[in-house]
C-alpha atoms as a PDB file:
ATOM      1  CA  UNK A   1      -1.578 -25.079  -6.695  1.00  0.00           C
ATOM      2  CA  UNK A   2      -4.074 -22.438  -7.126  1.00  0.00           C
ATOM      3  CA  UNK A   3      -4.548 -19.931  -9.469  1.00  0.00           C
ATOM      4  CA  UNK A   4      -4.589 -16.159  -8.987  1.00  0.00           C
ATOM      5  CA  UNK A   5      -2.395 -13.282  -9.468  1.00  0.00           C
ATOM      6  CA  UNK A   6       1.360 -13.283  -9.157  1.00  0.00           C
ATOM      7  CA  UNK A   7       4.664 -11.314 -11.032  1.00  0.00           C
ATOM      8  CA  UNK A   8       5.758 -12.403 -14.551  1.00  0.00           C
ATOM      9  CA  UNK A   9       9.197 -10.874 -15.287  1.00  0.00           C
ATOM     10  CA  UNK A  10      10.227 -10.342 -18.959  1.00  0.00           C
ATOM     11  CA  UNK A  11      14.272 -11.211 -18.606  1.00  0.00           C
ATOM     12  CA  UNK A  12      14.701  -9.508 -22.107  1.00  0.00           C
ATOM     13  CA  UNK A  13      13.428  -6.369 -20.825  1.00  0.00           C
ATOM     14  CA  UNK A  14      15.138  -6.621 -17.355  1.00  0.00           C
ATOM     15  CA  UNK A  15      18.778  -5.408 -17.029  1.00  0.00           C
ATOM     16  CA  UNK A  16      19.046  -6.353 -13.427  1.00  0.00           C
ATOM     17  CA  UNK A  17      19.448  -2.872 -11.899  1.00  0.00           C
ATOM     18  CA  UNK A  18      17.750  -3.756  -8.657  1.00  0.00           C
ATOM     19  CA  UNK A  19      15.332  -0.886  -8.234  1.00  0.00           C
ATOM     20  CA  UNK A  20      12.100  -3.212  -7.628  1.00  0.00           C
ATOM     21  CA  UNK A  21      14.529  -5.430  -4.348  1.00  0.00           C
ATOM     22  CA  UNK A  22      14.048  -2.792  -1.917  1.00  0.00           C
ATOM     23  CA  UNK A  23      10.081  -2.495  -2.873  1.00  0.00           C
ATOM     24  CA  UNK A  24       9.393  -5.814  -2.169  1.00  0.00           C
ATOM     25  CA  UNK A  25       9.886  -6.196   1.297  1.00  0.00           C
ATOM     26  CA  UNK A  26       8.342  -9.642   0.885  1.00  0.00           C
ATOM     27  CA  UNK A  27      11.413 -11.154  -0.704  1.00  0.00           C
ATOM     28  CA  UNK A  28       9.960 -12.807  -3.538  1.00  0.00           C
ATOM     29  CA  UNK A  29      12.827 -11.006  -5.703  1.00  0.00           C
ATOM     30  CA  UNK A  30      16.646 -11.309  -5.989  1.00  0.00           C
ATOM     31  CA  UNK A  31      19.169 -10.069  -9.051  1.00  0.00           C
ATOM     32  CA  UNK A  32      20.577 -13.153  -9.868  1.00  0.00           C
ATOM     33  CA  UNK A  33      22.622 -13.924 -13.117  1.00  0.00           C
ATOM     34  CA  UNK A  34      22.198 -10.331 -13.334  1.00  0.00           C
ATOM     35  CA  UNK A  35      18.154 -10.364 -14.378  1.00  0.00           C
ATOM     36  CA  UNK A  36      15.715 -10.088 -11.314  1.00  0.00           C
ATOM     37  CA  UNK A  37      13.787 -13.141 -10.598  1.00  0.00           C
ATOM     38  CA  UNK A  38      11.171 -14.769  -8.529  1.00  0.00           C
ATOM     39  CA  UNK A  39      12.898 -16.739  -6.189  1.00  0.00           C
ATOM     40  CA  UNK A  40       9.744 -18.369  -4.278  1.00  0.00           C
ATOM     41  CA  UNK A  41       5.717 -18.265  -5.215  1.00  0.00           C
ATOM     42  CA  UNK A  42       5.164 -18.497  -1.887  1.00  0.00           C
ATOM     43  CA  UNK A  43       6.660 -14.740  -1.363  1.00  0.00           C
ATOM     44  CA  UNK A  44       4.629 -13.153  -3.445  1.00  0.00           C
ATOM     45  CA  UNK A  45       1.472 -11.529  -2.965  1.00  0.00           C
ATOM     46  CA  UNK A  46       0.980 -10.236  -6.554  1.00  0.00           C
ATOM     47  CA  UNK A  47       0.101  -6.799  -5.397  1.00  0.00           C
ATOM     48  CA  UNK A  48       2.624  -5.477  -7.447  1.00  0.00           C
ATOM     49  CA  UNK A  49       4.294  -2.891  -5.513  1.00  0.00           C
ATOM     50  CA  UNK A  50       7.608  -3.439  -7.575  1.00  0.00           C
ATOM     51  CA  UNK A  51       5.924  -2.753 -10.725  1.00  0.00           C
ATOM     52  CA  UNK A  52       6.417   1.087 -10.380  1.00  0.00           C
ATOM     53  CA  UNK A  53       9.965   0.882  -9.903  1.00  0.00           C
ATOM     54  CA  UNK A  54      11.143  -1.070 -12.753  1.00  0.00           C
ATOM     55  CA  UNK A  55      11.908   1.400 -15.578  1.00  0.00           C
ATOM     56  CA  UNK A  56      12.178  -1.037 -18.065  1.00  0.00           C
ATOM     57  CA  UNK A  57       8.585  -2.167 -17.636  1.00  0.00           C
ATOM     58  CA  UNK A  58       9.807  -5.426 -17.622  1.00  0.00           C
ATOM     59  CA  UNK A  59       7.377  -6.838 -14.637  1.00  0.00           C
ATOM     60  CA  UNK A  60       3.909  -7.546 -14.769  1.00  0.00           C
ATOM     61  CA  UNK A  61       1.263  -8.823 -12.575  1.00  0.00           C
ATOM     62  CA  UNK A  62      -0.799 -12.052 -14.171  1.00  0.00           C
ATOM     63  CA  UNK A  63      -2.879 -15.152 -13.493  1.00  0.00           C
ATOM     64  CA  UNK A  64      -1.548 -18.085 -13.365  1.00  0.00           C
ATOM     65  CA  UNK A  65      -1.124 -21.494 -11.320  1.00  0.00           C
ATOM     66  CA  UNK A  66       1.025 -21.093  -8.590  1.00  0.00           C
ATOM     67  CA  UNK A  67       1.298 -22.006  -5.168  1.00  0.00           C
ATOM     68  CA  UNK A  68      -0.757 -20.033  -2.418  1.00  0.00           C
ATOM     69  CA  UNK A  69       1.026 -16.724  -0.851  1.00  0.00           C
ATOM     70  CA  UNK A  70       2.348 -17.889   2.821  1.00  0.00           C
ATOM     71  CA  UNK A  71       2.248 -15.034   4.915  1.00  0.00           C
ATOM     72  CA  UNK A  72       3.883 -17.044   8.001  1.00  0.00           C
ATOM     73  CA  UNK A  73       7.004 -18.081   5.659  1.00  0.00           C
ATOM     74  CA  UNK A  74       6.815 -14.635   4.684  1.00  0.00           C
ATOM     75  CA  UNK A  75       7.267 -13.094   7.738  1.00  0.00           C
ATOM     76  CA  UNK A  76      10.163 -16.011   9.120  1.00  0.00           C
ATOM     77  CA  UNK A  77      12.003 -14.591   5.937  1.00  0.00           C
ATOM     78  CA  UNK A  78      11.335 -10.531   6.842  1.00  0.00           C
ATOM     79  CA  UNK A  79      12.142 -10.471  10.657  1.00  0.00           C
ATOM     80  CA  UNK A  80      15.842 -11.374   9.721  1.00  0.00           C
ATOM     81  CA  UNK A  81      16.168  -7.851   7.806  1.00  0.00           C
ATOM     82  CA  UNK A  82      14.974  -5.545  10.782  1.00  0.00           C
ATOM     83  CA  UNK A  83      12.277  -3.661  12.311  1.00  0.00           C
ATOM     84  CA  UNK A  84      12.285  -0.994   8.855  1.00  0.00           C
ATOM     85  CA  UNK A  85      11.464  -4.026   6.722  1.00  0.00           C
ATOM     86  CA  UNK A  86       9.001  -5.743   9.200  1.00  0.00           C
ATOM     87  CA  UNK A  87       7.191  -2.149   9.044  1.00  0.00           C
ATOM     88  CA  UNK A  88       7.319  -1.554   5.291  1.00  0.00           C
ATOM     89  CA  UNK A  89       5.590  -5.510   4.984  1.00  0.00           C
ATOM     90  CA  UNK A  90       2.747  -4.412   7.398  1.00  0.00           C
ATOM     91  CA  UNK A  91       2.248  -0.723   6.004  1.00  0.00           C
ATOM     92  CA  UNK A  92       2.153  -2.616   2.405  1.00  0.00           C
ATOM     93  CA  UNK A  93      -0.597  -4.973   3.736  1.00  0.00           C
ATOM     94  CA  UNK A  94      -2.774  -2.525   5.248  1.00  0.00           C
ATOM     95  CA  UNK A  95      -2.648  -0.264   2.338  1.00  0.00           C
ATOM     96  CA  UNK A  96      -3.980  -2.716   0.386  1.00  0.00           C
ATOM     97  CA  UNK A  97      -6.768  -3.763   2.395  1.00  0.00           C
ATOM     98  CA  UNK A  98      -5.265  -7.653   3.037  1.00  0.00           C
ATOM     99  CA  UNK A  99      -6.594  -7.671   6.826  1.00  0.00           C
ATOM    100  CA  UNK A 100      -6.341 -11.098   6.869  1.00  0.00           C
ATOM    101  CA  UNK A 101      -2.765 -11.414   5.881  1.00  0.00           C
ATOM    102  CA  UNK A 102      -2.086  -8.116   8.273  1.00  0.00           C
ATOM    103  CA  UNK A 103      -3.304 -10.028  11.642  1.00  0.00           C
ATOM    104  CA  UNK A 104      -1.284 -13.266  10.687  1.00  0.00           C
ATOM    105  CA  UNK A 105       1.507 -10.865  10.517  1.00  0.00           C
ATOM    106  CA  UNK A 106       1.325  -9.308  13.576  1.00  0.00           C
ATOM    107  CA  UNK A 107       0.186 -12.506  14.944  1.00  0.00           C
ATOM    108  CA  UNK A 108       3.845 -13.723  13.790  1.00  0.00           C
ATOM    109  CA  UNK A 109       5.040 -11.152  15.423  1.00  0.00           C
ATOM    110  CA  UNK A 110       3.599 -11.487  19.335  1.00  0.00           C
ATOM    111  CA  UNK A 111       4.112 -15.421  19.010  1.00  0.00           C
ATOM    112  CA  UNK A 112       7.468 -15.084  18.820  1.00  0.00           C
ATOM    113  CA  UNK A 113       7.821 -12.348  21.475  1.00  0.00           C
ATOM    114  CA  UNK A 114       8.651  -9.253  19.216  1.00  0.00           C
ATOM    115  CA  UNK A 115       7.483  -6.002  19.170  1.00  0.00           C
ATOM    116  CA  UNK A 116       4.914  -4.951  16.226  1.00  0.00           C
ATOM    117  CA  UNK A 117       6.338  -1.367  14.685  1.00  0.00           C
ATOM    118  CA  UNK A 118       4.080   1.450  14.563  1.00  0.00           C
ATOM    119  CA  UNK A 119       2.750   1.006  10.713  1.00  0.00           C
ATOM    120  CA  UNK A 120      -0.886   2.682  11.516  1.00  0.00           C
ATOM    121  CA  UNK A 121      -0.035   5.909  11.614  1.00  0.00           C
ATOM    122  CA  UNK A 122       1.732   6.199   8.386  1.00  0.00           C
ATOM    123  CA  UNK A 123      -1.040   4.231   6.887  1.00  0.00           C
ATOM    124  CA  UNK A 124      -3.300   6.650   7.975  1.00  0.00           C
ATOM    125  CA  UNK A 125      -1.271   9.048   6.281  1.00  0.00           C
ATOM    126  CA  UNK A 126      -1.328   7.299   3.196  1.00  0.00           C
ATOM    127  CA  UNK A 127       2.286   8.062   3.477  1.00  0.00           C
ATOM    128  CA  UNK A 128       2.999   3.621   3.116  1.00  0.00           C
ATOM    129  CA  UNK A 129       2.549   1.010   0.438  1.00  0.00           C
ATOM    130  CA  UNK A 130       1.864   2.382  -3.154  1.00  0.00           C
ATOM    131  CA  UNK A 131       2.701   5.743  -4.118  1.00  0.00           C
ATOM    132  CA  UNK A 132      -0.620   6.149  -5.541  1.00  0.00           C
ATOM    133  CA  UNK A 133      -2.384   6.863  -2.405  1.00  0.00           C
ATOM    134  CA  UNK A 134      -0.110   8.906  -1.299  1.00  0.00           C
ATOM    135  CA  UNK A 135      -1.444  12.700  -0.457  1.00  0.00           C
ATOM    136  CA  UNK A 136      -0.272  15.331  -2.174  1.00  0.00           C
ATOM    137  CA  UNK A 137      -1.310  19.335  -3.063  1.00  0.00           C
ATOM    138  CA  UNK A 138      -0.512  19.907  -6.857  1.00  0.00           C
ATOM    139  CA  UNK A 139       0.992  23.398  -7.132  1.00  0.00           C
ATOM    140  CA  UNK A 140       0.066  25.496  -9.929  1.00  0.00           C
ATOM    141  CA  UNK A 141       1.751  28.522 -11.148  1.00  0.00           C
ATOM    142  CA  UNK A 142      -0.281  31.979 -11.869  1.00  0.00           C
ATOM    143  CA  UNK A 143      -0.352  31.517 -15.391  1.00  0.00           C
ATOM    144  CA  UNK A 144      -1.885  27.883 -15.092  1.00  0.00           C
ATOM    145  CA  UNK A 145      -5.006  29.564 -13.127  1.00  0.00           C
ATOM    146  CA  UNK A 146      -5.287  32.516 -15.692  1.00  0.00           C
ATOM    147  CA  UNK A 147      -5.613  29.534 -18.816  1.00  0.00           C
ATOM    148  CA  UNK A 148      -9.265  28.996 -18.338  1.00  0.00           C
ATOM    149  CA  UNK A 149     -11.962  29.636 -21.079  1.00  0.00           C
ATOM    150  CA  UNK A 150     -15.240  31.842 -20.674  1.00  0.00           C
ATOM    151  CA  UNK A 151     -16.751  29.871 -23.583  1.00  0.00           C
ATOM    152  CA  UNK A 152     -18.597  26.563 -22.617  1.00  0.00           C
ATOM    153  CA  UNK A 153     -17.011  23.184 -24.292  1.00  0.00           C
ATOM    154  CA  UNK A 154     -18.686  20.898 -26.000  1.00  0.00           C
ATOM    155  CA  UNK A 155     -18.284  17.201 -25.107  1.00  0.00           C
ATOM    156  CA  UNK A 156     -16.711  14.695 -27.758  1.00  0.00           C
ATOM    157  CA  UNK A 157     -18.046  11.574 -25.725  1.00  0.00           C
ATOM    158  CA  UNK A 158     -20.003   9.346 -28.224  1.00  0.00           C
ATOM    159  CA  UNK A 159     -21.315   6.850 -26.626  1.00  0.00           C
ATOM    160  CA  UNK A 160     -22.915   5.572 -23.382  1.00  0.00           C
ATOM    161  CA  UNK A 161     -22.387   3.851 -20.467  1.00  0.00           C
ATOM    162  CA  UNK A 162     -18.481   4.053 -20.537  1.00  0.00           C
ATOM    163  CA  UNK A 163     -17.416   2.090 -17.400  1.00  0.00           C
ATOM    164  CA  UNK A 164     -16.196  -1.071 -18.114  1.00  0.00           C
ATOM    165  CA  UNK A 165     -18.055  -3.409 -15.726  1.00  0.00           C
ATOM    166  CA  UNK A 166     -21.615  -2.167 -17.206  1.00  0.00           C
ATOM    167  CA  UNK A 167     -20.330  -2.383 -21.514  1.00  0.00           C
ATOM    168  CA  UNK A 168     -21.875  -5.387 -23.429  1.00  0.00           C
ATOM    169  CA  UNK A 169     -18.664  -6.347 -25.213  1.00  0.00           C
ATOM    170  CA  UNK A 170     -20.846  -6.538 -28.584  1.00  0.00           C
ATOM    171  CA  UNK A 171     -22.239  -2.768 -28.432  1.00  0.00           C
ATOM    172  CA  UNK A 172     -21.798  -0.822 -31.810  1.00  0.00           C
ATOM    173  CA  UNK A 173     -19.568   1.511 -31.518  1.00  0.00           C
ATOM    174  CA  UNK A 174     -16.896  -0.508 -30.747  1.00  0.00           C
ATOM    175  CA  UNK A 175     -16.703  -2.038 -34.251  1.00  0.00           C
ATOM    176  CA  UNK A 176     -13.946  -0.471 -36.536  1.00  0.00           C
ATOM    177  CA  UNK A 177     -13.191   2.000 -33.423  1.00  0.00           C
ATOM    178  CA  UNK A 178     -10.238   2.773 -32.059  1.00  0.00           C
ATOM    179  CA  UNK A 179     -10.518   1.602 -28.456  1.00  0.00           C
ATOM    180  CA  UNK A 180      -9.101   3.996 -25.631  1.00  0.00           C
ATOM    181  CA  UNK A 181      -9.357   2.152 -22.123  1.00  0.00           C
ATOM    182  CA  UNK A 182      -8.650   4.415 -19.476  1.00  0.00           C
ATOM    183  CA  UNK A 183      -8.199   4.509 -15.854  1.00  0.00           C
ATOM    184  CA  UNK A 184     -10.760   6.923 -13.736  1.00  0.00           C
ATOM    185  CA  UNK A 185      -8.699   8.867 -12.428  1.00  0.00           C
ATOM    186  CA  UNK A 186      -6.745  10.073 -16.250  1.00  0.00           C
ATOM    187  CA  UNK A 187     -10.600  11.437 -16.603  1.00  0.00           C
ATOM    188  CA  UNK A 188      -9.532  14.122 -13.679  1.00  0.00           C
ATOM    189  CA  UNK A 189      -6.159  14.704 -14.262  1.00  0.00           C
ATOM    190  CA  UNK A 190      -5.886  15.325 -18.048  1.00  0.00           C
ATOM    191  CA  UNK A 191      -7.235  18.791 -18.965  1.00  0.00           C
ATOM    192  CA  UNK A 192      -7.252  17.940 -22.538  1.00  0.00           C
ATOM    193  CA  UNK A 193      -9.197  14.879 -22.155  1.00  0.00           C
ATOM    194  CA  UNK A 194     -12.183  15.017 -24.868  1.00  0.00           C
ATOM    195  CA  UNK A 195     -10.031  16.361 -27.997  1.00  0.00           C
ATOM    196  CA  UNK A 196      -7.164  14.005 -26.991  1.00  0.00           C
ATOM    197  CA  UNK A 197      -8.625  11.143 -25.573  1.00  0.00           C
ATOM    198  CA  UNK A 198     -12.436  11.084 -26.317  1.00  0.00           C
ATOM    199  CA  UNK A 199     -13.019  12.384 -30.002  1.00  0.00           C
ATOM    200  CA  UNK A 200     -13.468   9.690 -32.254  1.00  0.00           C
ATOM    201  CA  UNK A 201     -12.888   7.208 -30.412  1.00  0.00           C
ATOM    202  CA  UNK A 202     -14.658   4.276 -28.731  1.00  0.00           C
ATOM    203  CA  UNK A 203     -14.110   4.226 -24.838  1.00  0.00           C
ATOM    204  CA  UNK A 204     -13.875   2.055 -21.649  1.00  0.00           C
ATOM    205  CA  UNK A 205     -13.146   3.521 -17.933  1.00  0.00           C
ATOM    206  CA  UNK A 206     -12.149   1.401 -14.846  1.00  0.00           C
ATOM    207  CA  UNK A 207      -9.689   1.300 -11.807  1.00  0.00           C
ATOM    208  CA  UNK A 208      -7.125  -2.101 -11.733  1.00  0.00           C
ATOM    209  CA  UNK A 209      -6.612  -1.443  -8.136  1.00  0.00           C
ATOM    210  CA  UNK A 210      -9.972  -1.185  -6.991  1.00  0.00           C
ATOM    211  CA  UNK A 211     -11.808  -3.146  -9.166  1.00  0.00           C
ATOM    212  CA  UNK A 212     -12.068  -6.817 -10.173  1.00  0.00           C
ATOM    213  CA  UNK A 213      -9.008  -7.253 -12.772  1.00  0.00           C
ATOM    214  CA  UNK A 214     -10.386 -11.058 -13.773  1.00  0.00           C
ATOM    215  CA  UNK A 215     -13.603  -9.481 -14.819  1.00  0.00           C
ATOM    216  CA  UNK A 216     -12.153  -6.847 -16.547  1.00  0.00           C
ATOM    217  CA  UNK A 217      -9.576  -9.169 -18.718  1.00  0.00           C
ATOM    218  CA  UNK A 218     -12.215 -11.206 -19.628  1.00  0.00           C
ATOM    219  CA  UNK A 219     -14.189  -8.188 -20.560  1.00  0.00           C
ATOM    220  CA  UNK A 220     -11.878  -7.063 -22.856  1.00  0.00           C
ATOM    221  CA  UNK A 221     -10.917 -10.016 -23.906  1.00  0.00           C
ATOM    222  CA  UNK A 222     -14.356 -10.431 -25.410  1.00  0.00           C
ATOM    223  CA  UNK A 223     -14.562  -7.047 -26.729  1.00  0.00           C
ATOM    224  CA  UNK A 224     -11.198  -7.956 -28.704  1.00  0.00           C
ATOM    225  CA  UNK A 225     -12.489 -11.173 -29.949  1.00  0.00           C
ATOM    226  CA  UNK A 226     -16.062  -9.653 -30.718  1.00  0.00           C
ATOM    227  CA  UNK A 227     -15.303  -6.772 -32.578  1.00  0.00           C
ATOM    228  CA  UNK A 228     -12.814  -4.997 -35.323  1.00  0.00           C
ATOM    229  CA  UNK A 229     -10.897  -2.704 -33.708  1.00  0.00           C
ATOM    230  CA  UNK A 230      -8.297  -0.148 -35.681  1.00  0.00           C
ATOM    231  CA  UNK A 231      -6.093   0.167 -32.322  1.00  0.00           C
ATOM    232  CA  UNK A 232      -6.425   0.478 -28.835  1.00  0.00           C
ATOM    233  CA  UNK A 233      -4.896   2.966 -26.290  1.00  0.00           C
ATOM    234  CA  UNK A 234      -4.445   2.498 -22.455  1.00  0.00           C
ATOM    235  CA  UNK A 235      -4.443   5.304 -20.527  1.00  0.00           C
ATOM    236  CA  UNK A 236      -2.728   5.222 -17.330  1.00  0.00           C
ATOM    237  CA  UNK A 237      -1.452   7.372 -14.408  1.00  0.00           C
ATOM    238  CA  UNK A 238       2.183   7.645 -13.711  1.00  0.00           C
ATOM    239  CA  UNK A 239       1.474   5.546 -10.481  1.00  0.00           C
ATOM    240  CA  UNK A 240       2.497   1.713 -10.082  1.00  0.00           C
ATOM    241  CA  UNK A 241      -0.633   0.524  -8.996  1.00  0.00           C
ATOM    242  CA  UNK A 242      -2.012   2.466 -12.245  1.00  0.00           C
ATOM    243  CA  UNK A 243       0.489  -0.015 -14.705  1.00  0.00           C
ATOM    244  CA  UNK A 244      -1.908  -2.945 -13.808  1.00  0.00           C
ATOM    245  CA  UNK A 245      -4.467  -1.669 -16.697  1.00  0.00           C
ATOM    246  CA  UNK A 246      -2.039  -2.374 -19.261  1.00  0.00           C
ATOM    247  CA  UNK A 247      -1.146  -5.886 -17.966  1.00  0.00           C
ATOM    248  CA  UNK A 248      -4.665  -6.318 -18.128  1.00  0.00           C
ATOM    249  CA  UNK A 249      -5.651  -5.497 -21.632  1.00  0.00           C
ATOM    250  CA  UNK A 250      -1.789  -6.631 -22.829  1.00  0.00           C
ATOM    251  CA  UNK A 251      -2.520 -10.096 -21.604  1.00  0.00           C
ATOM    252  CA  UNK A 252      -6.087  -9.531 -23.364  1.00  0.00           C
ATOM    253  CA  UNK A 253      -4.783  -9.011 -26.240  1.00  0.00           C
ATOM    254  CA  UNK A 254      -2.576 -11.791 -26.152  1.00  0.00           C
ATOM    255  CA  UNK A 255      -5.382 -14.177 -25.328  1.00  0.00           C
ATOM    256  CA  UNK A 256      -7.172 -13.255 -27.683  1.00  0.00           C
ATOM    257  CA  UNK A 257      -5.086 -13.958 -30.764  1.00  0.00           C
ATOM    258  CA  UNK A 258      -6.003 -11.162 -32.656  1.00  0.00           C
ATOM    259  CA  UNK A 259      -2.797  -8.208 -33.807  1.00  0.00           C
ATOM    260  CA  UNK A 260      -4.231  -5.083 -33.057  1.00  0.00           C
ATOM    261  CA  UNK A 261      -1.492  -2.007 -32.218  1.00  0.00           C
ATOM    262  CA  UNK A 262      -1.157  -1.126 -28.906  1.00  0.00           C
ATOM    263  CA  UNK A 263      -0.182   1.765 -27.306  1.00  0.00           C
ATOM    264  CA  UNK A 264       0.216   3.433 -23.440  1.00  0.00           C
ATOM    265  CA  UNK A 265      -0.140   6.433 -22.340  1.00  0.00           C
ATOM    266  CA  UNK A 266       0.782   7.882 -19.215  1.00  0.00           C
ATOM    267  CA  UNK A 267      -1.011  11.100 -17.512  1.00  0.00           C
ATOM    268  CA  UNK A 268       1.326  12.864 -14.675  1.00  0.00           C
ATOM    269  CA  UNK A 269      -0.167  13.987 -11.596  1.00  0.00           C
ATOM    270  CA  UNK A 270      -0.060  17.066 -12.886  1.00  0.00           C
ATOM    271  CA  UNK A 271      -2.049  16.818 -15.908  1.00  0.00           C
ATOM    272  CA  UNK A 272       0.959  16.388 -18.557  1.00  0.00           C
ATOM    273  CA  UNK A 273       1.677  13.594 -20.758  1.00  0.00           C
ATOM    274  CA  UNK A 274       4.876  11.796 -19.911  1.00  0.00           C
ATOM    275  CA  UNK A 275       4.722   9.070 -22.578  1.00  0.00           C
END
């Protein structure tokens, strides 16, 4: 057993509609008994690509003991489903950056005398794996070009640094604060970010899919434990691999004992607020 990061489904939350099955091409998942559930550790790769899908919210990505992620069993169970499902597995591994898992993969695949699908191209597309990478032109009507202001904006941002990685959990201002962590990119995307987001409150920026989530949950973990917050806030885009921050500072919270309100946002693409 090792420990490191693998799905947690909540069966309360989960009414078994199947939506996350076809995202995981691993096969870690099957409805059974009507909830969804982790059939094998060994399947899954705790990359959460069928975190997005679930519209119940009811699967998370944590850290716990579990047996180490097999990419060769893996692959003996994909190659029974097709050449679609071998290709969605290797897209999903090179979107994420797992080169090591990739080659044993296609490795699998010449061994045993079958051909490797074409997965690079769409990859280079960003057209595979998590929606979030995926490219897309936002179009904007007339009117949304005309709403801009001649007058310069003042910034609401009280404090400094704001990234997560470089805040001493102890710093002032995050006593009797309410605490809005945020992912970089909501920063971008939300045109109403420093009277919605910013004013008044205490604040903490970071990515879950680029970064190191460990660090971070410890990080805010000890900012929990350390300090009196009011609240705290996650703001996320509408993405999957976006949901991670929550996890994070959910199972943070947890940890740390303390019962401080939570709540998530979400930030479209777009720039709206969907919840």
């Amino acid at each position: 057993m090792v420990k490191r990061s693998i799905i947690e489904i909540n069966e309360e939350k989960c009414d078994g509609c199947g939506l996350c099955i076809p995202n995981c091409p691993e096969g870690a998942l099957q409805i059974i008994d009507g909830k969804a559930r982790l059939i094998s550790d060994l399947f899954c790769d705790g990359l959460g690509a069928c975190i997005g899908h679930c519209p119940k919210n009811a699967i998370k990505v944590i850290e716990r003991e579990a047996e180490p992620y097999n990419e060769l069993k893996v692959m003996a169970n994909i190659v029974k489903h097709g050449e679609n499902t071998i290709k969605a597995h290797l897209e999903h591994l090179a979107e994420h950056g797992e080169t090591e898992f990739l080659n044993q993969a296609v490795e699998y695949l010449k061994s045993n005398n079958m051909a490797v699908p074409n997965y690079k191209k769409a990859c280079d597309d960003l057209a595979c794996g998590c929606p979030g990478s995926m490219v897309q032109t936002i179009q904007k009507k007339d009117s949304d070009k005309k709403e801009t202001s001649s007058s310069v904006q003042s910034s609401t941002l009280s404090q400094w640094p704001i990234q997560l990685s470089l805040l001493p959990p102890q710093a002032p201002f995050f006593n009797n604060s309410n605490l809005v962590i945020m992912a970089d990119c909501v920063g971008f995307a939300n045109p109403n970010l420093h009277n919605e987001l910013l004013k008044d409150n205490s604040i903490a920026i970071g990515c879950p899919k680029l970064d190191d989530i460990t660090e971070y949950q410890e990080k805010i973990k000890s900012i929990i434990e350390l300090n009196d917050l009011k609240s705290i806030s996650v703001a996320i885009m509408q993405v999957p691999c976006c949901s991670g921050l929550y996890t994070i500072v959910e199972q943070a919270l947890n940890d740390s004992g303390k019962k401080i309100p939570l709540k998530r946002i979400v930030i479209g693409i777009d720039g709206t607020t969907l919840e």
